[in-house]
Each structure stands twice: as C-alpha cells, then as structure tokens.
PDB file of N, CA and C in Angstrom:
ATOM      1  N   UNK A   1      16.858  13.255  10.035  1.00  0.00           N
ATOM      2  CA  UNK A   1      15.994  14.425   9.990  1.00  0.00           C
ATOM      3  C   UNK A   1      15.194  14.447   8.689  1.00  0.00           C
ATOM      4  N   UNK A   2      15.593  13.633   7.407  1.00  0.00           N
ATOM      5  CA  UNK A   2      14.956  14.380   6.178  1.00  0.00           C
ATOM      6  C   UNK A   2      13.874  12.884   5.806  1.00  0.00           C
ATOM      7  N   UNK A   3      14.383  11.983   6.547  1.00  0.00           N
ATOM      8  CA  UNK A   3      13.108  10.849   6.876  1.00  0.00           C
ATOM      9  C   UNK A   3      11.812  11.325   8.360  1.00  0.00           C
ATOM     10  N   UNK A   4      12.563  12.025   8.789  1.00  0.00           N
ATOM     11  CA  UNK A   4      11.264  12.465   9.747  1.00  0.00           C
ATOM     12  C   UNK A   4      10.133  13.527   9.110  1.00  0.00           C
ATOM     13  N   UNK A   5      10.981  14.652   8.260  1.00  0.00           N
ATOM     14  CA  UNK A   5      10.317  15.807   7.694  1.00  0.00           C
ATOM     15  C   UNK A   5       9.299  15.284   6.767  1.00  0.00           C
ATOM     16  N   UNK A   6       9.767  13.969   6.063  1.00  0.00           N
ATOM     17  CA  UNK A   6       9.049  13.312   5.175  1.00  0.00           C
ATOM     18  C   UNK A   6       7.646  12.580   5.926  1.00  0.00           C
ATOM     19  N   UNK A   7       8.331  12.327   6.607  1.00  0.00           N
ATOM     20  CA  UNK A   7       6.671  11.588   6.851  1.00  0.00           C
ATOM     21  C   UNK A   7       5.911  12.400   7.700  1.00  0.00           C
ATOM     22  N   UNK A   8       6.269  13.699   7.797  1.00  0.00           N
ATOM     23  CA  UNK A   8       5.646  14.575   8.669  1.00  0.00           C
ATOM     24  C   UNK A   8       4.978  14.850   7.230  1.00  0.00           C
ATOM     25  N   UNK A   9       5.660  15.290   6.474  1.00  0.00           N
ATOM     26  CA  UNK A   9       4.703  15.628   4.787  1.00  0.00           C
ATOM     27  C   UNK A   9       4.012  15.409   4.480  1.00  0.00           C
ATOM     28  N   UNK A  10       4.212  13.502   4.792  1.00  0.00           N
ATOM     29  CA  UNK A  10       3.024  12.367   3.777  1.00  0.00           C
ATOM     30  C   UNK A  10       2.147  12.730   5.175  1.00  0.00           C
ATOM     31  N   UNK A  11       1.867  12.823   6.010  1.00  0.00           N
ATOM     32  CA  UNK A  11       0.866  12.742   7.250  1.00  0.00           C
ATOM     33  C   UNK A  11       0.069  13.890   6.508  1.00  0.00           C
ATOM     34  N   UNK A  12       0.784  15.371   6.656  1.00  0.00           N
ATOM     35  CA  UNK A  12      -0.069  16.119   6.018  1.00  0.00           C
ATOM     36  C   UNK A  12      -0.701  16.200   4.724  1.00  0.00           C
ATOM     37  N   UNK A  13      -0.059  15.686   4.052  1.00  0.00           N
ATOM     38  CA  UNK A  13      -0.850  15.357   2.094  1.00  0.00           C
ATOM     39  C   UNK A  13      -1.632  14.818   2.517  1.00  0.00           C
ATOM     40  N   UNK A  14      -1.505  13.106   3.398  1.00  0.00           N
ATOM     41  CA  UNK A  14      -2.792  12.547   3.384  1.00  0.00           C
ATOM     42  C   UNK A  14      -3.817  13.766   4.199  1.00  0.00           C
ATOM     43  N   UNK A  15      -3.643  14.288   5.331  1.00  0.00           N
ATOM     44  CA  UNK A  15      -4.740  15.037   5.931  1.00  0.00           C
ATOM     45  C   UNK A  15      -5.364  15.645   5.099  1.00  0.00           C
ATOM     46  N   UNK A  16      -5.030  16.551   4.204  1.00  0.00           N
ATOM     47  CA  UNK A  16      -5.777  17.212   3.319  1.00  0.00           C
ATOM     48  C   UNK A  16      -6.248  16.723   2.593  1.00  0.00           C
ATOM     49  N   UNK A  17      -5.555  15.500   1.807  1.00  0.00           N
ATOM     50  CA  UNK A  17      -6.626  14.988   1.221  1.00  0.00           C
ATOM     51  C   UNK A  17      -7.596  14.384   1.618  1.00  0.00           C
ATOM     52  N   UNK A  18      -7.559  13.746   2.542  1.00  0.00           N
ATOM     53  CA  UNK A  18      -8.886  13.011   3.350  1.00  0.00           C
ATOM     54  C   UNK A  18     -10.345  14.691   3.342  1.00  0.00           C
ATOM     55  N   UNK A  19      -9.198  15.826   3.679  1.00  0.00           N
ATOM     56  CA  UNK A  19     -10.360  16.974   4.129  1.00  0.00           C
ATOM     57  C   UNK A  19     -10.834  17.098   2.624  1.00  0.00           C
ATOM     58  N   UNK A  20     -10.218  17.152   1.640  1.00  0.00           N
ATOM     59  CA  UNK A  20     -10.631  17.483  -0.149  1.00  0.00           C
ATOM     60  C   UNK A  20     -11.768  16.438  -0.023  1.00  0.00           C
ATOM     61  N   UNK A  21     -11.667  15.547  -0.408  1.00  0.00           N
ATOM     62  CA  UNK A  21     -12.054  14.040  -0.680  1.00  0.00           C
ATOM     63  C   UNK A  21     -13.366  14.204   0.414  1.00  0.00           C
ATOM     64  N   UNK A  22     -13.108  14.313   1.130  1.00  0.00           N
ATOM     65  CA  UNK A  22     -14.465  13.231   2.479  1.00  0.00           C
ATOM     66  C   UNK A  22     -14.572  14.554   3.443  1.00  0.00           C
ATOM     67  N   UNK A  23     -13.992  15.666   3.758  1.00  0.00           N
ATOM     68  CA  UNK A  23     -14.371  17.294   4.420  1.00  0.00           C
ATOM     69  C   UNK A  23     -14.269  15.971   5.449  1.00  0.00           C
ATOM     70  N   UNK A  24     -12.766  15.428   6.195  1.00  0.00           N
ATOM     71  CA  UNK A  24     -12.730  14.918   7.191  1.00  0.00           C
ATOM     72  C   UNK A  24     -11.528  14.895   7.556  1.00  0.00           C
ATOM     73  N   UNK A  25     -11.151  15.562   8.164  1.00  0.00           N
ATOM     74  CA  UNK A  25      -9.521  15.921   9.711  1.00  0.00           C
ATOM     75  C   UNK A  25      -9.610  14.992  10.439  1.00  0.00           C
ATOM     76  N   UNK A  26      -8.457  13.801   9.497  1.00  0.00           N
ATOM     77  CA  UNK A  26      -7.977  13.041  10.559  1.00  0.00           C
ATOM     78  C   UNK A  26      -7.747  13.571  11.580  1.00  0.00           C
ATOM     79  N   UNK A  27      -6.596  14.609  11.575  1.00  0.00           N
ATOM     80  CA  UNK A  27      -5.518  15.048  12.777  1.00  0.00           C
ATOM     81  C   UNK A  27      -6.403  15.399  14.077  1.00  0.00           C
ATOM     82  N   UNK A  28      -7.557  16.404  13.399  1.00  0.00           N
ATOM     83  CA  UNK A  28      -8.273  16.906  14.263  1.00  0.00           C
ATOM     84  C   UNK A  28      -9.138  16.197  15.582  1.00  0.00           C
ATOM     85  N   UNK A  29      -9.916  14.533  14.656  1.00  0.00           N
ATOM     86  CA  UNK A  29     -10.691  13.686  14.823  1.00  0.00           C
ATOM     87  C   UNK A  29     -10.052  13.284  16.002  1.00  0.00           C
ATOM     88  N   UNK A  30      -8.527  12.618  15.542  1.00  0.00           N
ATOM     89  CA  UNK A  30      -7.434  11.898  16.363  1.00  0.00           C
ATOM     90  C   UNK A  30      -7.573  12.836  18.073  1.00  0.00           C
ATOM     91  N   UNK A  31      -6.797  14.297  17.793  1.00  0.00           N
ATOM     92  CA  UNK A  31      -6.574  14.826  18.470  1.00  0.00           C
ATOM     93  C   UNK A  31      -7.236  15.611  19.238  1.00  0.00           C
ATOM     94  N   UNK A  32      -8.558  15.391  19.013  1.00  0.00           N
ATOM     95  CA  UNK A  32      -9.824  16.650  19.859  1.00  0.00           C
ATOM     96  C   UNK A  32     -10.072  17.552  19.396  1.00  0.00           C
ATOM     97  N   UNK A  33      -9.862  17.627  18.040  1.00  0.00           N
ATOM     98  CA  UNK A  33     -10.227  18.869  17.427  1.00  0.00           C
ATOM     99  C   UNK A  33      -9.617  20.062  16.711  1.00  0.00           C
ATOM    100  N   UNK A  34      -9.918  20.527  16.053  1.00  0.00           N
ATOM    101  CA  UNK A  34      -8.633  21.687  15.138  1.00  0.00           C
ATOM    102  C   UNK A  34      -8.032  22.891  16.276  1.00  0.00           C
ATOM    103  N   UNK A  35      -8.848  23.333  17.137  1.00  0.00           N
ATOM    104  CA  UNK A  35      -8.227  24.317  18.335  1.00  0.00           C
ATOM    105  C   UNK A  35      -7.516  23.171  19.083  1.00  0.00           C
ATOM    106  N   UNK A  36      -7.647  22.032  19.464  1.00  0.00           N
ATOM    107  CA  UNK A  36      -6.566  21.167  20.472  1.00  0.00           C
ATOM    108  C   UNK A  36      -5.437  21.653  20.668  1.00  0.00           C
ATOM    109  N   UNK A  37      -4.744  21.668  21.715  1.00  0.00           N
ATOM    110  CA  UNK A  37      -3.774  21.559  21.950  1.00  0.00           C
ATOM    111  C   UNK A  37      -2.740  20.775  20.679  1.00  0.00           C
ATOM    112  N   UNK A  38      -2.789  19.332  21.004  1.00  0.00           N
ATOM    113  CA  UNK A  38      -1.909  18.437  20.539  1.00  0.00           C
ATOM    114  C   UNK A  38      -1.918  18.250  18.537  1.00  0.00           C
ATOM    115  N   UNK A  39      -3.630  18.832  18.538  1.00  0.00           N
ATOM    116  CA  UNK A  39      -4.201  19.086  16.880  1.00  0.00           C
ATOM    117  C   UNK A  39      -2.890  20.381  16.131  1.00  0.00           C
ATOM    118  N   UNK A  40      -3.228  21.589  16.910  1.00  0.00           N
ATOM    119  CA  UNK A  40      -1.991  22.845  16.716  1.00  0.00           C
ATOM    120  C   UNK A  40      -0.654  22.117  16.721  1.00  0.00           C
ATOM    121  N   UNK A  41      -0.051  20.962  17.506  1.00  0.00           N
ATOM    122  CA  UNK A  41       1.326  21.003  17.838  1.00  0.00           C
ATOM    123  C   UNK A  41       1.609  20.118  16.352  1.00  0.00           C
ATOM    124  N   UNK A  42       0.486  19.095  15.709  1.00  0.00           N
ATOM    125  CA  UNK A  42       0.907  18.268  14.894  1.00  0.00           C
ATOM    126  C   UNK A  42       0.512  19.273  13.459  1.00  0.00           C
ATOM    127  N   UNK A  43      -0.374  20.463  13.232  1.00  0.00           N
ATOM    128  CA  UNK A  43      -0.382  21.053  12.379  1.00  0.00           C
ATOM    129  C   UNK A  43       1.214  21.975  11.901  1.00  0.00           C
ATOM    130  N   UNK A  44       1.419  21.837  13.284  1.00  0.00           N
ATOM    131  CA  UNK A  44       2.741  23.351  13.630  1.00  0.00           C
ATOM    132  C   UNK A  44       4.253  22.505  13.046  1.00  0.00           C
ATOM    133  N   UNK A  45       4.113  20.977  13.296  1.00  0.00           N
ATOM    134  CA  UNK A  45       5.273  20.037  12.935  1.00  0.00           C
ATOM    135  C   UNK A  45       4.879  20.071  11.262  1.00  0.00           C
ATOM    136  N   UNK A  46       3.923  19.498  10.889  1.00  0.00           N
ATOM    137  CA  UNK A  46       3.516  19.488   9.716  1.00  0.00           C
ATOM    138  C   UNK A  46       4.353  20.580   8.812  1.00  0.00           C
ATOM    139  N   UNK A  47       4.008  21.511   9.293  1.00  0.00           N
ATOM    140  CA  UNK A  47       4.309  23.146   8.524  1.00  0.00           C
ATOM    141  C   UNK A  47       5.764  23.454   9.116  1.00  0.00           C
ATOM    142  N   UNK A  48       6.841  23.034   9.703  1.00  0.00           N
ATOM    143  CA  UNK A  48       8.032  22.950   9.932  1.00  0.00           C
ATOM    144  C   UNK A  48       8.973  21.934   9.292  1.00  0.00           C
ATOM    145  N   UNK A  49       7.941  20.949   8.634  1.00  0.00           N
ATOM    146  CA  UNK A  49       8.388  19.951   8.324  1.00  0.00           C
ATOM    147  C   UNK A  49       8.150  20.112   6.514  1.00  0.00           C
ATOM    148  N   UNK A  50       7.553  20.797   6.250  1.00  0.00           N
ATOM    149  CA  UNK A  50       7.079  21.376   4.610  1.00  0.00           C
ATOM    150  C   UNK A  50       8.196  22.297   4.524  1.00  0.00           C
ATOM    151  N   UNK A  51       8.449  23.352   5.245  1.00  0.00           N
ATOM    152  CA  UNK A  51       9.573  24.268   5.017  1.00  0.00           C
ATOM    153  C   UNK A  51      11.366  23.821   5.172  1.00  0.00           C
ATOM    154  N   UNK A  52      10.918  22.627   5.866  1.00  0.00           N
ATOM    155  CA  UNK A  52      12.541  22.067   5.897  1.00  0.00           C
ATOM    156  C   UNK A  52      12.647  21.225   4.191  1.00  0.00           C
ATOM    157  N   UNK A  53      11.418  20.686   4.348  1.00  0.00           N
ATOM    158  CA  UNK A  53      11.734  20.301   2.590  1.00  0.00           C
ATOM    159  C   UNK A  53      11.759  20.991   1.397  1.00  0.00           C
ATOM    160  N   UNK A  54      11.712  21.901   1.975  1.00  0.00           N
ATOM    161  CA  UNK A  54      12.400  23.014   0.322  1.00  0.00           C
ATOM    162  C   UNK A  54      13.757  22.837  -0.142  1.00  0.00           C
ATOM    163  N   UNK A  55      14.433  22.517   1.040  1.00  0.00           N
ATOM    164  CA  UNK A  55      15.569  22.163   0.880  1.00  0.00           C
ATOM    165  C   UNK A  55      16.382  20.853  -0.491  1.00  0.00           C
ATOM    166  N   UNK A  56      14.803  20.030  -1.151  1.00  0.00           N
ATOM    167  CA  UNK A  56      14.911  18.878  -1.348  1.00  0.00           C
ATOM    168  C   UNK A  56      14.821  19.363  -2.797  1.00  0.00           C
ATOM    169  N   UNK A  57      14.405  20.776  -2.990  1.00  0.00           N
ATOM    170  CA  UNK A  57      13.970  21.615  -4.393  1.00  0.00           C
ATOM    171  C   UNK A  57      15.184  22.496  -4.779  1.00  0.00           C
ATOM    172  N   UNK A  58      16.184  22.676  -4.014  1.00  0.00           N
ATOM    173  CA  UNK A  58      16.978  23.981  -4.279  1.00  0.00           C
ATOM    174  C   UNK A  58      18.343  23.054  -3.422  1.00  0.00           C
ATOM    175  N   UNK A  59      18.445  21.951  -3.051  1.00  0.00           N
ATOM    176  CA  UNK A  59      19.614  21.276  -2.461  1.00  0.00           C
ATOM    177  C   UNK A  59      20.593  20.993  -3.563  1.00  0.00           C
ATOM    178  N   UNK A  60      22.154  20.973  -3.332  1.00  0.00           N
ATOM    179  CA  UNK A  60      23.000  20.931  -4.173  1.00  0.00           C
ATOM    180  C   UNK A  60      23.107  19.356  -4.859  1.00  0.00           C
ATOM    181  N   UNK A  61      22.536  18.547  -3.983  1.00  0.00           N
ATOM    182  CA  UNK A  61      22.707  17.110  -4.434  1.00  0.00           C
ATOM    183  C   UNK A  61      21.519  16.398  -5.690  1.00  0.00           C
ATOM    184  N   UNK A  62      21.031  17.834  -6.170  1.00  0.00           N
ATOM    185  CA  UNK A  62      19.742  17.520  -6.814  1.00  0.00           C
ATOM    186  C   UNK A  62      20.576  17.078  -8.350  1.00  0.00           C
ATOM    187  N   UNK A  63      19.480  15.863  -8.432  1.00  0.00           N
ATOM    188  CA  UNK A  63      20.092  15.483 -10.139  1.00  0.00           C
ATOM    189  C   UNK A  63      19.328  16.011 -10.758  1.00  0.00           C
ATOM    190  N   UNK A  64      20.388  15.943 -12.321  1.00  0.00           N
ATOM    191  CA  UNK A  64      19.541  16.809 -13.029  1.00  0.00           C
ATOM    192  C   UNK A  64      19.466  15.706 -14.383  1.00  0.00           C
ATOM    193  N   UNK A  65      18.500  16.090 -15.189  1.00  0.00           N
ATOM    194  CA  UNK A  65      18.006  14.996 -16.023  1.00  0.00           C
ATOM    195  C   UNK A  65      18.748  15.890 -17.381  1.00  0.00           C
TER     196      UNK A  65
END
C-alpha cells in the first residue's frame, strides 16, 4: 500500500509540475479532459493517496536525526 500511495504522489508532483512549468495536464490530455470521468477518478486517487501519506510525517517509525 505505501509503494502504491507513492507513486500515486510522484504521478501527481509530476502533473503539476508539468501544469507550473508548460500550463499542461498530463492526466487530463491522457484522459479526455479535467471533467472526464477517468481524469476525476485519477485526480480523486491522487488526493487519497497524498492523505494516506501523512502518515510518513507523523508515523512512529520516523527517524530522527
């Protein structure tokens, strides 16, 4: 699960940055568009997948320097 959340992450960092950088939505491009269907389902994983990694900020296994 915390290798899936992750690359659900890096998918979204890169998306935005591509939109910062170049004002260009992969996801959207890919998927038909920012209203799409399948565009919403990979924005909606994205943002389920950011909130499961908080866990990676406040988890007990965190080292500390």
């Amino acid at each position: 699960m915390d290798t899936a959340a992750l690359i659900l992450v890096i998918i979204g960092a890169l998306n935005w940055g591509l939109v910062a950088l170049f004002q260009f939505d992969l996801v959207a491009n890919l998927f038909g568009g920012t209203d799409a269907f399948l565009s919403r389902i990979v924005y909606g994983l994205v943002a389920l997948a950011g909130l499961y990694c908080i866990k990676f900020l406040v988890g007990k296994e965190r080292v500390r320097d």
